[in-house]
Protein backbone atom coordinates (compact mmCIF):
# COMPACT_ATOMS: atom_id res chain seq x y z
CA UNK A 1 135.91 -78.48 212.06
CA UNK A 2 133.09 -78.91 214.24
CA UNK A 3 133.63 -82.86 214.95
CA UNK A 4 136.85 -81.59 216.09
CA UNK A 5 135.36 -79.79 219.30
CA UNK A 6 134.83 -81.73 222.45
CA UNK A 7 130.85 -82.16 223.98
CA UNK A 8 131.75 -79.28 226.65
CA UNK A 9 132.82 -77.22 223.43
CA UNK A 10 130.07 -77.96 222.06
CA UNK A 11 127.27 -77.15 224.31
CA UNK A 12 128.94 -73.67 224.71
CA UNK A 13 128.85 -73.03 220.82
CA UNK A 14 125.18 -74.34 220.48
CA UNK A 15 123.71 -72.27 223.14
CA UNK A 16 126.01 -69.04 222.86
CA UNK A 17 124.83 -69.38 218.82
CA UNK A 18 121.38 -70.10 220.41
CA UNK A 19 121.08 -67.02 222.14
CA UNK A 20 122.70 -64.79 220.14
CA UNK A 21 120.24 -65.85 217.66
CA UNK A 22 118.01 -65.22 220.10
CA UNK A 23 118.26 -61.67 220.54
CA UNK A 24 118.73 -61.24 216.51
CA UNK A 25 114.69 -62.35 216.91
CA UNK A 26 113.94 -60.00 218.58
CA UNK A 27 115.45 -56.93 217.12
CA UNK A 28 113.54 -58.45 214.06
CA UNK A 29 110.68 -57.58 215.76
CA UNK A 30 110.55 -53.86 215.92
CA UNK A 31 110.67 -52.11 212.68
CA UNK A 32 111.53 -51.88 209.64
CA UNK A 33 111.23 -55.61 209.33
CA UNK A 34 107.79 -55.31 211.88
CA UNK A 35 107.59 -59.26 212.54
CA UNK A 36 106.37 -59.06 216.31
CA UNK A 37 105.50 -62.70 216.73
CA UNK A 38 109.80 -62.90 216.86
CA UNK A 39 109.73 -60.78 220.26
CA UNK A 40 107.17 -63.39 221.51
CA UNK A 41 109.21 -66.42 220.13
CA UNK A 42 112.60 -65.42 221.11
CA UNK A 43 111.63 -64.31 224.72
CA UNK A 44 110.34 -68.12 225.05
CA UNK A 45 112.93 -69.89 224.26
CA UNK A 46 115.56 -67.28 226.24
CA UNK A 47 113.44 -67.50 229.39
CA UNK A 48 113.20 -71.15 228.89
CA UNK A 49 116.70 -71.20 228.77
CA UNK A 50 117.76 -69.17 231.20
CA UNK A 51 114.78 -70.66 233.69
CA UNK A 52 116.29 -74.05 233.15
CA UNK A 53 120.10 -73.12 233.69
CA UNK A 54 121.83 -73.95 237.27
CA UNK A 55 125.06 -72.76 236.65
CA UNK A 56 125.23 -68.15 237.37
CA UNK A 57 128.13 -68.14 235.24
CA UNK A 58 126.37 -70.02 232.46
CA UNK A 59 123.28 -67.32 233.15
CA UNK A 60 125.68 -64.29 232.68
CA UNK A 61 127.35 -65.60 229.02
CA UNK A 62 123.85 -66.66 227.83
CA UNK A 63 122.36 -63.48 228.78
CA UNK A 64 125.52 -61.23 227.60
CA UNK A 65 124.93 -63.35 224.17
CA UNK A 66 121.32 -62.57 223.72
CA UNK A 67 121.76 -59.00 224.87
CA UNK A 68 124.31 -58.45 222.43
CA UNK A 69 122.35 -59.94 219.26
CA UNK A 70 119.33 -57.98 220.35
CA UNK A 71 121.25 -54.50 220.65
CA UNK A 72 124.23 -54.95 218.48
CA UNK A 73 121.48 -55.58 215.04
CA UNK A 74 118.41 -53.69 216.63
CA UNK A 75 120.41 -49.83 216.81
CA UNK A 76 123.29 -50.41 214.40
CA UNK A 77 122.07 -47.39 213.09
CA UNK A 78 124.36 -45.24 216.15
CA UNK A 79 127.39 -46.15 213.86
CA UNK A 80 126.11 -44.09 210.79
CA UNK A 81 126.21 -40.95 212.44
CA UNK A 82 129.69 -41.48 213.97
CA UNK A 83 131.01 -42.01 210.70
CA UNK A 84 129.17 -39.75 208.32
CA UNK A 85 128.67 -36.83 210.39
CA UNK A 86 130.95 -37.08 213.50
CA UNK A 87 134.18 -38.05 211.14
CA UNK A 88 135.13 -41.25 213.59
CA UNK A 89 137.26 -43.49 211.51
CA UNK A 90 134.70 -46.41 210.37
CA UNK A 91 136.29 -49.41 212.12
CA UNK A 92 135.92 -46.97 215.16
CA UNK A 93 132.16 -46.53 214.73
CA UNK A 94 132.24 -50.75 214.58
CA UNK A 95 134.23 -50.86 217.64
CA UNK A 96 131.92 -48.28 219.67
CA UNK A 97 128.75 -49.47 218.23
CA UNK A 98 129.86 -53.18 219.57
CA UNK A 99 130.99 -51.64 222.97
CA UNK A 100 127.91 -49.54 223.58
CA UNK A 101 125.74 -52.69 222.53
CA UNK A 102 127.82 -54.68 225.05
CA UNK A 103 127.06 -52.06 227.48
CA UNK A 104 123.28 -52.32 227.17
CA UNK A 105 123.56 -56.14 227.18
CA UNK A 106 124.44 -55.47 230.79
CA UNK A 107 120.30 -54.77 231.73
CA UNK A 108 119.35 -58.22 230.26
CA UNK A 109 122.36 -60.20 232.05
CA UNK A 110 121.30 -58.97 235.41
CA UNK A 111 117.73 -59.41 234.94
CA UNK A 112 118.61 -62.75 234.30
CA UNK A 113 120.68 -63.31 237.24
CA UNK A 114 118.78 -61.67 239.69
CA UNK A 115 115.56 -63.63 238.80
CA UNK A 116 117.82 -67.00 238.57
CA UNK A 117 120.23 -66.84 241.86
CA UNK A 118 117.54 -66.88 244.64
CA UNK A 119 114.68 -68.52 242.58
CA UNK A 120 115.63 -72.39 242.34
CA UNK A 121 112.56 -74.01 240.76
CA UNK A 122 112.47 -73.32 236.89
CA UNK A 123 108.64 -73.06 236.65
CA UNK A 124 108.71 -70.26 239.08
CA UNK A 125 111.59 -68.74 237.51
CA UNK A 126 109.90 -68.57 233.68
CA UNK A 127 106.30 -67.56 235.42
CA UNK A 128 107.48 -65.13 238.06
CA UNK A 129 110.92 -64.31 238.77
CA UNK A 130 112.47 -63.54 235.27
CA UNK A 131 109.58 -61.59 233.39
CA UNK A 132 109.56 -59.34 236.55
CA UNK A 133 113.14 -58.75 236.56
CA UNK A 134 113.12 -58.36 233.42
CA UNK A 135 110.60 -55.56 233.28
CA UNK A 136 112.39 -53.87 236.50
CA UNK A 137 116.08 -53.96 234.20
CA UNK A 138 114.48 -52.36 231.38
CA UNK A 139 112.67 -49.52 233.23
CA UNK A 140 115.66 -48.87 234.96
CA UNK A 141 117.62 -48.91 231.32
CA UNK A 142 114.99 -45.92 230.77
CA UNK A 143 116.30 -44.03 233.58
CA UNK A 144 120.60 -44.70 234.51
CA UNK A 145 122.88 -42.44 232.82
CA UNK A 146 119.76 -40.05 231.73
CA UNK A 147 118.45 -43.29 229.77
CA UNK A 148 118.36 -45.01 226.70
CA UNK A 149 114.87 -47.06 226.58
CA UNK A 150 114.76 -47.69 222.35
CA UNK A 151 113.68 -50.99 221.40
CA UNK A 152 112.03 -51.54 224.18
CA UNK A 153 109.84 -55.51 223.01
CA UNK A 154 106.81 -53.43 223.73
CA UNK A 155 107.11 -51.47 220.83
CA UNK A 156 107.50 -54.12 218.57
CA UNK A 157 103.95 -55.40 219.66
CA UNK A 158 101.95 -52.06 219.30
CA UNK A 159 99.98 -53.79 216.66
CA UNK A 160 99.07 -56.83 218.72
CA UNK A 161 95.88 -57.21 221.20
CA UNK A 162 98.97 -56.82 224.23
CA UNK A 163 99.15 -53.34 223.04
CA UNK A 164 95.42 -52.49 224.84
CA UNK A 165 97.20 -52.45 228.01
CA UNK A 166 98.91 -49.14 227.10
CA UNK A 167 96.49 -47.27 228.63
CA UNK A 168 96.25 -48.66 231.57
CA UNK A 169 100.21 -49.36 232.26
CA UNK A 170 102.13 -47.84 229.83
CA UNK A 171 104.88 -49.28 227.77
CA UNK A 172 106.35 -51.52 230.53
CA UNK A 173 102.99 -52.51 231.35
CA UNK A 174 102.42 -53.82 227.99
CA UNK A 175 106.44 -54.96 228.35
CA UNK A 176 105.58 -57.05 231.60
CA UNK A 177 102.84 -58.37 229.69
CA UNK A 178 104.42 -59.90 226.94
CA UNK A 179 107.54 -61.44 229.04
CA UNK A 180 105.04 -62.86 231.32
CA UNK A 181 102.91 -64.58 228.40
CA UNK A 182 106.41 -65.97 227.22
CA UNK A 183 107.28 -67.07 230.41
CA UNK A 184 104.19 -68.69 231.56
CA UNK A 185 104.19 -70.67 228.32
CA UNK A 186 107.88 -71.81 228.91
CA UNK A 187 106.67 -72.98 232.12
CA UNK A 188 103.72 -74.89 230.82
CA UNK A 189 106.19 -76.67 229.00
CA UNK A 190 108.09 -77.25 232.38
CA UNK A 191 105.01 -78.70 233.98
CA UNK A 192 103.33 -80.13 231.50
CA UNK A 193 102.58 -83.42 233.58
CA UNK A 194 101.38 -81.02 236.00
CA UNK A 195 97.99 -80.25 234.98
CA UNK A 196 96.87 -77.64 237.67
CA UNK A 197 99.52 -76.01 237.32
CA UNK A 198 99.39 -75.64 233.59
CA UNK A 199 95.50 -74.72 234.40
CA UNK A 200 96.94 -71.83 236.37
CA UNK A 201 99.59 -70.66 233.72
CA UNK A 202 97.10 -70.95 230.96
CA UNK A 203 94.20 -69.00 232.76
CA UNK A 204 96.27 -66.38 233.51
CA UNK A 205 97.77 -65.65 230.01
CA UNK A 206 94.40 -65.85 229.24
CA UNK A 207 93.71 -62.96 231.54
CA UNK A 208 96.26 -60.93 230.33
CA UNK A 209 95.02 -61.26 226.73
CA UNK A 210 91.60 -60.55 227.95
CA UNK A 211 92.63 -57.27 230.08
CA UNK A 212 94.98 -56.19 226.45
CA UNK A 213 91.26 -56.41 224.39
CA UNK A 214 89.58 -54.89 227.21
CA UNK A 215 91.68 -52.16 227.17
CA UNK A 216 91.69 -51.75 223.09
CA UNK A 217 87.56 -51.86 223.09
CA UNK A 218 87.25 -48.97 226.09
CA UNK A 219 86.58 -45.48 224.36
CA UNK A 220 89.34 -43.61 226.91
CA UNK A 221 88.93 -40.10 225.09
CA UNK A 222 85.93 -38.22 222.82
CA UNK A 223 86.69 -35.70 219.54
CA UNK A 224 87.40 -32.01 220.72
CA UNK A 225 87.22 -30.64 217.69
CA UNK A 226 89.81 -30.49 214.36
CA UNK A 227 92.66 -28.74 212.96
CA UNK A 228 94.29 -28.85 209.71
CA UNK A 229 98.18 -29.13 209.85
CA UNK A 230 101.01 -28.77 206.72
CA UNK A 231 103.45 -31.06 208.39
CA UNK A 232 107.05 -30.07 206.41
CA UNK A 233 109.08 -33.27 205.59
CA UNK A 234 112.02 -30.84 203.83
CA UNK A 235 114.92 -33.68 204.06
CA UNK A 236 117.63 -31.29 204.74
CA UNK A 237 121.08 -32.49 204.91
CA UNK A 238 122.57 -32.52 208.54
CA UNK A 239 125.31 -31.02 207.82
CA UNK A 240 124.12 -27.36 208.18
CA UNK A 241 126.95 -25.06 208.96
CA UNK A 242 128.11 -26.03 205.24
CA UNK A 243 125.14 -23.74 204.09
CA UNK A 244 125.43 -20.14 204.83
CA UNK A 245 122.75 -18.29 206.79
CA UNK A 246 120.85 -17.09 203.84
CA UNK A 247 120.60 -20.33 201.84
CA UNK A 248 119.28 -21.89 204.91
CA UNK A 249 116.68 -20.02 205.07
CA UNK A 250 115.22 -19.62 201.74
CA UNK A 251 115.20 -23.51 201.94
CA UNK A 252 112.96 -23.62 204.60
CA UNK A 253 111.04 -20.80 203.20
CA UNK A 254 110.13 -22.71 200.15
CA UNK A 255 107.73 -24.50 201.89
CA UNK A 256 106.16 -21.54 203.57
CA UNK A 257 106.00 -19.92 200.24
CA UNK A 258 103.62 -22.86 198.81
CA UNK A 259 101.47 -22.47 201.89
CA UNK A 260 99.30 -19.90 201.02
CA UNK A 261 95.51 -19.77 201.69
CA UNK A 262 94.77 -20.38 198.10
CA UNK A 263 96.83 -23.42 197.67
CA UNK A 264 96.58 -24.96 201.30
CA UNK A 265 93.69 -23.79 203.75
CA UNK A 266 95.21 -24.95 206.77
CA UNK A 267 95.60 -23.65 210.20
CA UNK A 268 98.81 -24.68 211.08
CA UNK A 269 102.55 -25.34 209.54
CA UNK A 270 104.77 -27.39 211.75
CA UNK A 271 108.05 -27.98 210.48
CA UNK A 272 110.60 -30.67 211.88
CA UNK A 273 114.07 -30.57 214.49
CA UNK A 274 116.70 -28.72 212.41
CA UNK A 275 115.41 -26.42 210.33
CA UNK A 276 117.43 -23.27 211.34
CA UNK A 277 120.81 -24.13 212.58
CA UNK A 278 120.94 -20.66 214.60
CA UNK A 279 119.19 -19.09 218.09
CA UNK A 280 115.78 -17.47 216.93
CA UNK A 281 117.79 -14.10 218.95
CA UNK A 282 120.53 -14.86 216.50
CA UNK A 283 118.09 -13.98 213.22
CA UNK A 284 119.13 -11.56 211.10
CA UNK A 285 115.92 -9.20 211.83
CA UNK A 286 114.85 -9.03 208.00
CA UNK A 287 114.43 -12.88 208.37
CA UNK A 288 112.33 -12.71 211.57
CA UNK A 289 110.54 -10.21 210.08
CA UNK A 290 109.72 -12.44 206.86
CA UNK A 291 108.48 -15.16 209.57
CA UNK A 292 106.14 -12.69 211.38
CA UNK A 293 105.10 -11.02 208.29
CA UNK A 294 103.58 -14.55 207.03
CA UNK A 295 101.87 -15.67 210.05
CA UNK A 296 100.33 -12.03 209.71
CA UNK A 297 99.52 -11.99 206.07
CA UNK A 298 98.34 -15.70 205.96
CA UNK A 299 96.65 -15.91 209.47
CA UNK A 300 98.55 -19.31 210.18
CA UNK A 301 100.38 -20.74 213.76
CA UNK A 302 103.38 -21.64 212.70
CA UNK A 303 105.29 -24.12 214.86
CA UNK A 304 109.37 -24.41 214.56
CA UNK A 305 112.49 -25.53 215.99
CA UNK A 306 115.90 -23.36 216.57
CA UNK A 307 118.02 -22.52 219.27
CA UNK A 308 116.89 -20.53 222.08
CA UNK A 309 119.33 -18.48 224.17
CA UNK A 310 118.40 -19.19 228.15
CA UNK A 311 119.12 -16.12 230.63
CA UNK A 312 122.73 -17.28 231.25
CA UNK A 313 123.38 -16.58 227.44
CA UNK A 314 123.35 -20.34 227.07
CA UNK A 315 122.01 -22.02 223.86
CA UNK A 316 118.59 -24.51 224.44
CA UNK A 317 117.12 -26.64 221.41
CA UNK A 318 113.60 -25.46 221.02
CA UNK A 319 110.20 -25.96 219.94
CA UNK A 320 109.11 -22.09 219.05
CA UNK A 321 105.58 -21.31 218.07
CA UNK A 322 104.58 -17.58 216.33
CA UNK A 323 100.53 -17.40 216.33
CA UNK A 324 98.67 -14.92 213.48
CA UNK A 325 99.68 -11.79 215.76
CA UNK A 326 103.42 -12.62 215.80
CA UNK A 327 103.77 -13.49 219.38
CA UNK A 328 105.77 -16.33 220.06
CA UNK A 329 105.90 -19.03 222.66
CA UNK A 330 108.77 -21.32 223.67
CA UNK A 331 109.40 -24.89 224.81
CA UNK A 332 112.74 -25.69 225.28
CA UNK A 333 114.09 -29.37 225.44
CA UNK A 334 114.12 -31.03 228.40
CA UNK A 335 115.55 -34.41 227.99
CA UNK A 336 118.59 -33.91 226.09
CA UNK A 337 120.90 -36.71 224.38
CA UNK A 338 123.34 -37.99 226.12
CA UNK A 339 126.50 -37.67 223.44
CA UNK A 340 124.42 -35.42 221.20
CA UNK A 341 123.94 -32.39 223.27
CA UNK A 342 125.65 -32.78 226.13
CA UNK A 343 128.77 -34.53 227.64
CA UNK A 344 128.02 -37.21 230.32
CA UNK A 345 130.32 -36.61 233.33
CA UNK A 346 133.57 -38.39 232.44
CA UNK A 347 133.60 -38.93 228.96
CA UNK A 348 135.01 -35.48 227.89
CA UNK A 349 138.11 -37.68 227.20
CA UNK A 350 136.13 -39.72 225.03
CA UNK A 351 134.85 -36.88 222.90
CA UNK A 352 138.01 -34.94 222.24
CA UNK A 353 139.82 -38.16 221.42
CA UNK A 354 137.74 -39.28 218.98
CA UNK A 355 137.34 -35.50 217.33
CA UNK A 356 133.77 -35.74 217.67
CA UNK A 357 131.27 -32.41 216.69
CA UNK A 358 128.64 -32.05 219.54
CA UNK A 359 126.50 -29.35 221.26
CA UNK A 360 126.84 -28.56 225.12
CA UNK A 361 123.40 -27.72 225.42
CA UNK A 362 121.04 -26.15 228.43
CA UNK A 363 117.80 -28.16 229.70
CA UNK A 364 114.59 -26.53 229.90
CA UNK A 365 113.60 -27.62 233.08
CA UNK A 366 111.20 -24.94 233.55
CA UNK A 367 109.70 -24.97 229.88
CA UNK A 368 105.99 -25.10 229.89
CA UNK A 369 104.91 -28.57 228.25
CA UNK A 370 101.78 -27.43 226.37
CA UNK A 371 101.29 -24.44 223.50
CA UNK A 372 98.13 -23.00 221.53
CA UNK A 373 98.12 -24.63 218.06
CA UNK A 374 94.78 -22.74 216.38
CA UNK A 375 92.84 -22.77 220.12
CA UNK A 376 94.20 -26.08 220.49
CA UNK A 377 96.37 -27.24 223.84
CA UNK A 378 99.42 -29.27 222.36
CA UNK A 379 101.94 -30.98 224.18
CA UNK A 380 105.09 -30.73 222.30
CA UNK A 381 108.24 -32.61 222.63
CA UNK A 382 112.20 -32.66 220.98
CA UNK A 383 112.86 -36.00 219.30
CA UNK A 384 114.59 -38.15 221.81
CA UNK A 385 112.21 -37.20 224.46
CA UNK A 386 109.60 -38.98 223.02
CA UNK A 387 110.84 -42.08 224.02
CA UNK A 388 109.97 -40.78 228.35
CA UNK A 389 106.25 -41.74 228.59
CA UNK A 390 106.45 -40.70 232.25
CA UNK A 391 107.25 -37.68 231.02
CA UNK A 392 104.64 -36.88 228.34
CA UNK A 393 102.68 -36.72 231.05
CA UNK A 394 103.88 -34.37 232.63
CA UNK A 395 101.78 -31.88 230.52
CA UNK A 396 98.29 -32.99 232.25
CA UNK A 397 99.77 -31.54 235.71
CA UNK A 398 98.41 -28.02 234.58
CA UNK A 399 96.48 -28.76 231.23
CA UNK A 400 94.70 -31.56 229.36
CA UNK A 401 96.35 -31.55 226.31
CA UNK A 402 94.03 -32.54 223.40
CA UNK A 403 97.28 -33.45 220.50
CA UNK A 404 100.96 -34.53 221.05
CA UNK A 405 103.97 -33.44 218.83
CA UNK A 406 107.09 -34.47 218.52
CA UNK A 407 109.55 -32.65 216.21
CA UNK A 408 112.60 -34.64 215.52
CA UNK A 409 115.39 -35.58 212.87
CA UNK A 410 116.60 -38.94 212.51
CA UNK A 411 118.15 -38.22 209.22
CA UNK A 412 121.78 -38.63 211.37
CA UNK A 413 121.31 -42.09 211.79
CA UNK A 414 120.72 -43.25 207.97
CA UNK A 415 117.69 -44.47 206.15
CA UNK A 416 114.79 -46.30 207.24
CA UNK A 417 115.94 -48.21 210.39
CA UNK A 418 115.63 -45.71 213.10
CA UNK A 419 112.99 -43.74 211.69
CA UNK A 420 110.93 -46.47 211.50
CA UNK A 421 111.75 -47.52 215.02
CA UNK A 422 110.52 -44.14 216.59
CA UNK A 423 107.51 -44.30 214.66
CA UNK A 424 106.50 -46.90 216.30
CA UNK A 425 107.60 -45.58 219.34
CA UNK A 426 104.97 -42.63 218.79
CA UNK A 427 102.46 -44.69 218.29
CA UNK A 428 103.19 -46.25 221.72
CA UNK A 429 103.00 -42.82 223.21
CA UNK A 430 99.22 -42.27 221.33
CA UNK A 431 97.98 -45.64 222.84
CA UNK A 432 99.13 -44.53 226.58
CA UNK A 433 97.45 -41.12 226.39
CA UNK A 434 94.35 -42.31 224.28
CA UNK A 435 95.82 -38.79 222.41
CA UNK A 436 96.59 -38.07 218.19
CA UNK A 437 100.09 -37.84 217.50
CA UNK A 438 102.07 -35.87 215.00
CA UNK A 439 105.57 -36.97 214.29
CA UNK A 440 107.20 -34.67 212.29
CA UNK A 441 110.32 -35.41 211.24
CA UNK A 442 113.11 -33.91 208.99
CA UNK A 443 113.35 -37.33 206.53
CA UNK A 444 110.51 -39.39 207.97
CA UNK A 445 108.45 -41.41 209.04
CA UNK A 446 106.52 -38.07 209.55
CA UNK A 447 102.88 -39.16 210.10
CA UNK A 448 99.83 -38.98 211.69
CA UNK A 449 99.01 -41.61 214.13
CA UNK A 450 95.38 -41.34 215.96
CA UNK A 451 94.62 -41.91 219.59
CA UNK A 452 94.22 -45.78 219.08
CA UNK A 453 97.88 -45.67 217.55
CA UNK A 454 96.79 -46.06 214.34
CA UNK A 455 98.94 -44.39 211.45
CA UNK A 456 96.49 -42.50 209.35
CA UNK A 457 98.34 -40.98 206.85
CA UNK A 458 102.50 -40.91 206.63
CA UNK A 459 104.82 -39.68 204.15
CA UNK A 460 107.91 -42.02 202.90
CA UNK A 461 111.23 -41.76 204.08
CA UNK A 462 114.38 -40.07 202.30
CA UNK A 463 112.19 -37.42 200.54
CA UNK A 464 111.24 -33.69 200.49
CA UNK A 465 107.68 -33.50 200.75
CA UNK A 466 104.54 -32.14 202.75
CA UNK A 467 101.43 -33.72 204.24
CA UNK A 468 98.18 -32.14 204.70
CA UNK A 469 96.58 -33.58 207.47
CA UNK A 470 93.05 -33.13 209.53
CA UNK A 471 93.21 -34.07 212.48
CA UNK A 472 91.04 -35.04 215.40
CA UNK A 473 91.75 -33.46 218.46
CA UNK A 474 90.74 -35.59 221.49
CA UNK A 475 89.65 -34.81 225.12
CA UNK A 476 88.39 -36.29 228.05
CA UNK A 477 89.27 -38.32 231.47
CA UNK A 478 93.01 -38.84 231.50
CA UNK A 479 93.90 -42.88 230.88
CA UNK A 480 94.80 -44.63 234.29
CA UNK A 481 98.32 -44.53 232.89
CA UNK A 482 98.32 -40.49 232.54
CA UNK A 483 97.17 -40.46 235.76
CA UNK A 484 99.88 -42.72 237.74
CA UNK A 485 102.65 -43.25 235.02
CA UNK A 486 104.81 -45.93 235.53
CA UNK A 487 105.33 -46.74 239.32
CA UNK A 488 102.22 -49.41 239.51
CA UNK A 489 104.08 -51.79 237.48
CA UNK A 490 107.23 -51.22 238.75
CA UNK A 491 105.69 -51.85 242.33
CA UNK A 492 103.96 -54.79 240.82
CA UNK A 493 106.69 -56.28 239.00
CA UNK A 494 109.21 -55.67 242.44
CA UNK A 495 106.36 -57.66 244.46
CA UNK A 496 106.12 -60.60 241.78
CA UNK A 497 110.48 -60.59 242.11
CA UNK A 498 110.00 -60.77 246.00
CA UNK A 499 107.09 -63.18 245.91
CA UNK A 500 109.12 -65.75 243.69
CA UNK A 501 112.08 -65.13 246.67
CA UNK A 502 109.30 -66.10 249.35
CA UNK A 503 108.15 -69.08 247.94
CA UNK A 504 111.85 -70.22 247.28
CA UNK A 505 112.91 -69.76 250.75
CA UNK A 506 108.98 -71.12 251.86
CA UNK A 507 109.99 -74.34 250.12
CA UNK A 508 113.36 -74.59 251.60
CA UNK A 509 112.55 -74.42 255.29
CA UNK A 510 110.56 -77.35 254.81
């Protein structure tokens, strides 16, 4: 069959195979499969091919090709909970899964071509132009339509020495680092009869190695003190409104009943998203009295989510914490899921259509980012929001928090996969705020993860357990990246786009 095509039929099939292949690397990357030299490999051989490619059109097909492998087998997990829990017919959930990958192939494509139209010279393209515009597209896939940043190639190097410049830039900090290693070393291939300018290339990757184990060797926080934490792994089923009220709640009381002092001295219980399907002011009052009545009796904070009704009788998804005297304080979500809990403008069509179950939930705007866990400050966080960085930092703007928490449940998007992904995701957010991180999580990976991003202790997922943790509070000087977020790299990587323009219009006047 294939000495049947023609050359030109050919070349397309090799590189669109290429590329797709391509992007297939580098969602091998990121967990579960955790291989992050693939990220590093794959964005080598893209740039190089996109850096080397005249033709815009042929820029837009490769790039759509990657961009597709990348998303389509990195968050094939979306399908799962279209099917299982939203009822879509499955080749539906196929169909969507391909068009919303398609979608988000969109932020590569246009990297691509922005870095490739008005930048002629392929070294300057792989070494400037592309791992800028690169960095620029995927910020910006962080932000349009409310943003969906997951698998961002930074995460899948938060075990690598690139990872030490989390503190100082953030995740697209340690993003623009990695593209421009890959790029520089496509374009000492490019000019490799060159040899100053392979000097330069290779003395600045160099650099940027050297900055990443600078940045992993500077002590950016000190110990506060400690606080021992039940985190509640209870695996519930998502499907809650098949339980009835009472059921639901003796489940998650279970766990509270095998917290007592004698069998776990902690100070704290924290259990995950999900736990009580219902507004804490929709309680029946003999269960919020058998909450209050434990943190009384066993002198424990105890940290959960539910519903919270906002003063327009609107429901928010909460983080609710009850201290030893009963009293409780409230965070309510911020960030919410586009899809999940609320309806993007225009899409209603798309919802009722397709018969799918959702929330139409209210944002916390106004919800104070830090509570007292056992005279600790805590900033605390709803699952998706833990993939915003920029703003997890929000909390230092009236405290200096000395722990993170997220409280999530991932069990709607199957095993494994996407649990493992925003695991590593957490750790990410540890690294930028030099800050411990608890990620509790309704079927895993709930864990403990230190302010080096180091997992210290995790539970498996897919089962109903607990983990007793102690854990180091930290406090000190915020990191340069608490301090200014993400707009230095942003402004950095925008110069490097307009300096590659410069020197392409420089060298045509002549």
């Amino acid at each position: 069959m294939f000495h049947l095509l023609s050359e030109t039929q050919k070349y397309y099939l090799y590189r669109f195979v290429l590329t797709f292949c391509c992007g297939v690397s580098l969602a091998s990357a990121f967990a579960p499969a955790n291989e992050p030299l693939f990220a590093l490999a794959s964005l080598i051989v893209m740039f190089y091919l996109v850096g080397t490619t005249e033709n815009i059109k042929h820029v837009v097909m490769w790039g759509l090709s990657f961009g597709f492998g990348w998303f389509v087998s990195g968050i094939n997990w979306v399908y799962y909970s279209m099917y299982h829990y939203g009822y879509m017919p499955l080749e539906w959930t196929y169909v969507t899964t391909a068009v919303f990958s398609l979608a988000l192939a969109l932020f590569p494509t246009l990297s691509f071509v922005v870095a490739t139209k008005w930048v002629s010279d392929p070294a300057l393209r792989m070494g400037l132009s592309i791992p800028a515009s690169f960095t620029i597209f995927e910020w910006l896939r962080g932000w349009i339509l409310t943003g969906f940043p997951w698998i961002n190639p930074a995460y899948a190097v938060v075990d690598w020495p690139l990872a030490g410049l989390a503190p100082f830039v953030g995740s697209f900090g340690v993003l623009l680092g990695l593209a421009w290693v890959a790029g520089l070393l496509g374009a000492i291939w490019t000019l490799r009869t060159k040899w100053l300018y392979v000097a330069a290339c290779g003395i600045t990757v160099f650099s940027v190695l050297l900055l990443s184990m600078a940045g992993q060797k500077i002590v950016w926080s000190e110990p506060s003190g400690e606080v021992s934490v039940r985190l509640v792994q209870p695996n519930l089923e998502p499907r809650l409104l098949l339980q009835s009220v009472s059921e639901r709640f003796d489940e998650a009381y279970f766990y509270l009943d095998n917290v007592k002092v004698e069998k776990a001295p902690v100070d704290a219980v924290i259990m995950p998203e999900s736990v009580y399907p219902l507004a804490w002011q929709q309680f029946p009052q003999s269960q919020q009295k058998r909450l209050i009545d434990w943190v009384k009796s066993e002198n424990k904070f105890l940290l959960f989510n539910a519903f919270w009704f906002s003063d327009e009788n609107r429901y928010s998804n909460a983080a609710i914490t009850m201290n030893p005297d009963g009293d409780l304080s409230v965070y309510q979500k911020r960030h919410l899921v586009p899809f999940g809990e609320f309806v993007p403008w225009g899409f209603r069509w798309f919802i009722d259509s397709m018969r799918i179950p959702m929330t139409d939930l209210e944002s916390g705007e106004n919800s104070a980012l830090t509570i007292n866990i056992a005279g600790h400050s805590a900033a605390v966080n709803l699952c998706y929001e833990n993939l915003f960085g920029s703003e997890w930092i929000e909390a230092w703007e009236k405290d200096s928090p000395e722990l993170l928490i997220n409280l999530s449940n991932l069990k709607w998007f199957g095993p494994v996969k996407a649990a493992s992904q925003h695991l590593q995701i957490s750790r990410m957010r540890a690294l930028e705020t030099a800050r411990p991180l608890l990620n509790v999580t309704n079927s895993g990976e709930t864990a403990y993860v230190d302010a080096k991003g180091r997992v210290v202790k995790q539970l498996a997922t897919d089962i109903d357990a607990t983990l007793d943790v102690t854990v180091t509070t930290m406090k000190g000087e915020a990191t340069p990246y608490v301090k200014f977020g993400d707009w230095p790299i942003v402004i950095l990587s925008i110069l490097m786009l307009v300096g590659a323009f410069i020197s392409t219009f420089a060298v045509k006047r002549q």
